[in-house]
Protein backbone atom coordinates (compact mmCIF):
# COMPACT_ATOMS: atom_id res chain seq x y z
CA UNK A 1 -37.90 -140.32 -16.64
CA UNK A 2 -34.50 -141.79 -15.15
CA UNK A 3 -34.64 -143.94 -12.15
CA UNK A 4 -31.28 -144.60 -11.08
CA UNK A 5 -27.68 -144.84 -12.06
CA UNK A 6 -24.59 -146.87 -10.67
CA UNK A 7 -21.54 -147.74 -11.97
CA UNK A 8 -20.61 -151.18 -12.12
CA UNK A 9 -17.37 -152.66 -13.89
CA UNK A 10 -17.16 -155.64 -16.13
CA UNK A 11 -15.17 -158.74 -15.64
CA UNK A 12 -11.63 -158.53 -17.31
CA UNK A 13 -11.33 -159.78 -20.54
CA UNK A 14 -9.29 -163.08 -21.28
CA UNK A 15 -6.65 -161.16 -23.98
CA UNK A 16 -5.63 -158.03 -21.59
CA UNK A 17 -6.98 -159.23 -18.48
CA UNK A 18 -8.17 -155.30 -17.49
CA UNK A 19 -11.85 -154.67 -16.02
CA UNK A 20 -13.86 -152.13 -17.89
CA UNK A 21 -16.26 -149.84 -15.70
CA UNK A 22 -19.32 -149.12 -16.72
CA UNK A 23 -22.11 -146.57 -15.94
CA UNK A 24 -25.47 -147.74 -15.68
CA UNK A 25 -28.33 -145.53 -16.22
CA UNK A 26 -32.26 -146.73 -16.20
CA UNK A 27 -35.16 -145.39 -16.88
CA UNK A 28 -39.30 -145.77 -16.11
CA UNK A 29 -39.71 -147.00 -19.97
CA UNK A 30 -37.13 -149.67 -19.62
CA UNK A 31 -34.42 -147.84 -21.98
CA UNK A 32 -30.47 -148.43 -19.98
CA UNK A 33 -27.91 -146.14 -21.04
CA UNK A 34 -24.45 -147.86 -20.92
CA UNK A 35 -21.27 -145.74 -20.78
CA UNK A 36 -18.08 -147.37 -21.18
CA UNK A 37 -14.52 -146.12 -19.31
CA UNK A 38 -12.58 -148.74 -20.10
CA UNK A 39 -8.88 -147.57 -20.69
CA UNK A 40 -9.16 -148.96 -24.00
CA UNK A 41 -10.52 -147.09 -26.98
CA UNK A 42 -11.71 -150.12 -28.55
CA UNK A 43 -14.44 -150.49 -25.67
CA UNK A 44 -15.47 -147.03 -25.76
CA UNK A 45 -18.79 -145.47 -26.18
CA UNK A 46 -22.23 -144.44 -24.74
CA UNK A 47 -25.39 -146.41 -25.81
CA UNK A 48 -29.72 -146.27 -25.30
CA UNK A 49 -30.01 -149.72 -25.13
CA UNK A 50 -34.32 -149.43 -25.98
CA UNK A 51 -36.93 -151.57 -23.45
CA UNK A 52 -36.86 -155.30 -24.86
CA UNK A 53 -33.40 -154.82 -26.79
CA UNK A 54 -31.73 -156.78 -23.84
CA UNK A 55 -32.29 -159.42 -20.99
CA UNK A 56 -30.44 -160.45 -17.70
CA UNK A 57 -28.84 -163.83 -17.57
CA UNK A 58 -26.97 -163.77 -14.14
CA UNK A 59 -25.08 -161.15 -13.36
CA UNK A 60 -24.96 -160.29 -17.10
CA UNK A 61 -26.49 -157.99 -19.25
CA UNK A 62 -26.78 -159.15 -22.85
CA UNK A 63 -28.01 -158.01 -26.17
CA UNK A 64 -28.68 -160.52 -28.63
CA UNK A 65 -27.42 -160.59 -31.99
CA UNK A 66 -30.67 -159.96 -33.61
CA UNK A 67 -31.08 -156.65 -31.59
CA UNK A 68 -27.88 -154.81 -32.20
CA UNK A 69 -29.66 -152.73 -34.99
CA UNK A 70 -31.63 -151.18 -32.13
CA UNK A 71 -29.04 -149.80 -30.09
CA UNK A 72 -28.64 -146.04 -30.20
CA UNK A 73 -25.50 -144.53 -30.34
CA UNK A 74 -25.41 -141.85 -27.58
CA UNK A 75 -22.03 -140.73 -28.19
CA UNK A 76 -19.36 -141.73 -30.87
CA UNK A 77 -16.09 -143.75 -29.75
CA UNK A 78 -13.06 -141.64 -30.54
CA UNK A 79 -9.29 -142.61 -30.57
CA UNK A 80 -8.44 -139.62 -28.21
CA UNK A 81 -9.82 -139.66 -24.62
CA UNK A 82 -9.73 -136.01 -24.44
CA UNK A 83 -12.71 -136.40 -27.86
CA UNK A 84 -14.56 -138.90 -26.10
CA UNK A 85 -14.57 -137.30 -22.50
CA UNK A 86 -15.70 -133.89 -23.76
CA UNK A 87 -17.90 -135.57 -25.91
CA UNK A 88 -19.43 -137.23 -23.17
CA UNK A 89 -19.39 -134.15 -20.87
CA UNK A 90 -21.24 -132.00 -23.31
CA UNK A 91 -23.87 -135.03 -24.07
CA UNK A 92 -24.60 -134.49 -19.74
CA UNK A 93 -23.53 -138.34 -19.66
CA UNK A 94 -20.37 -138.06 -17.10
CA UNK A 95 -19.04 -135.43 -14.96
CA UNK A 96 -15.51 -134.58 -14.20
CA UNK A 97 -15.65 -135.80 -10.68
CA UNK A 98 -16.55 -139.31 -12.27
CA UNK A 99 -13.94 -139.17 -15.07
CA UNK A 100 -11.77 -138.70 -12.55
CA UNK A 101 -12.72 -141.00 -10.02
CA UNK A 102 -13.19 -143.71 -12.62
CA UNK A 103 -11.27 -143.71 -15.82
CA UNK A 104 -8.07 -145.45 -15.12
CA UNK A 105 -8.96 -145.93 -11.38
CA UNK A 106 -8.57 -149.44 -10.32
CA UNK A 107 -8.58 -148.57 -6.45
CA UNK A 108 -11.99 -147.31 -7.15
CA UNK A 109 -13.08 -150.07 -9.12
CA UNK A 110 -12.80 -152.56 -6.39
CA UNK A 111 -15.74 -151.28 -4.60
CA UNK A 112 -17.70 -151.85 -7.39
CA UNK A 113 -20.25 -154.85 -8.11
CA UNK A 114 -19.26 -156.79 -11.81
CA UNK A 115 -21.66 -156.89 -14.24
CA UNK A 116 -21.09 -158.41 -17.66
CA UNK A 117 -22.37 -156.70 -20.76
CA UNK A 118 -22.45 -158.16 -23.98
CA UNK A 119 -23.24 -157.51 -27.13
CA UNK A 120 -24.40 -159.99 -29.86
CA UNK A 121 -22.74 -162.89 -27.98
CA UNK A 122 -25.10 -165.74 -26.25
């Protein structure tokens, strides 16, 4: 059963320098789903991140090394945006009015809180 969802946007990167947002959504067993809208394909995708897969350091969310096997693809990366967001609006994952508010949106993006999320990096 979900609990809650926010969105929350990572800290820019040091090569491009551009924040990623990020929806967060949790649920009573401890799985997070992560869904990525960063304006770069490479950083795109939707993941079950399973109950003990990850741990909080900070304001960071981090999946060691030894647990990447265990995350679940929710929705395949694709080089074409218009793929990925249909894919992601036919999984029930995203909405249009949060595509639209969020993909590309920096305005929007400074209202949110930054939470780092890494995977297979200490």
């Amino acid at each position: 059963m979900e609990l809650c969802r926010f969105w929350v946007v990572s800290p820019a990167d040091g090569e491009t320098g551009k924040p990623e947002p990020i929806k967060l959504i949790f649920f009573e067993n401890g799985d997070i789903d992560i869904i990525s809208l960063s304006d770069d394909p490479e950083y795109w995708g939707a993941y079950k991140l399973p109950s003990g897969s990850y741990y909080y350091s900070g304001a960071a969310l981090k999946v060691p090394e030894e647990n990447l096997g265990r995350i679940i693809p929710l929705v395949s990366p694709a080089e074409d945006d218009a793929v990925y967001r249909s894919s992601l609006f036919s999984s029930g994952l995203l909405n249009q009015q949060e595509w639209e508010l969020f993909y590309n949106n920096r305005t929007a993006w400074n209202s949110l809180r930054i939470v780092a999320v890494t995977f297979g990096e200490e």
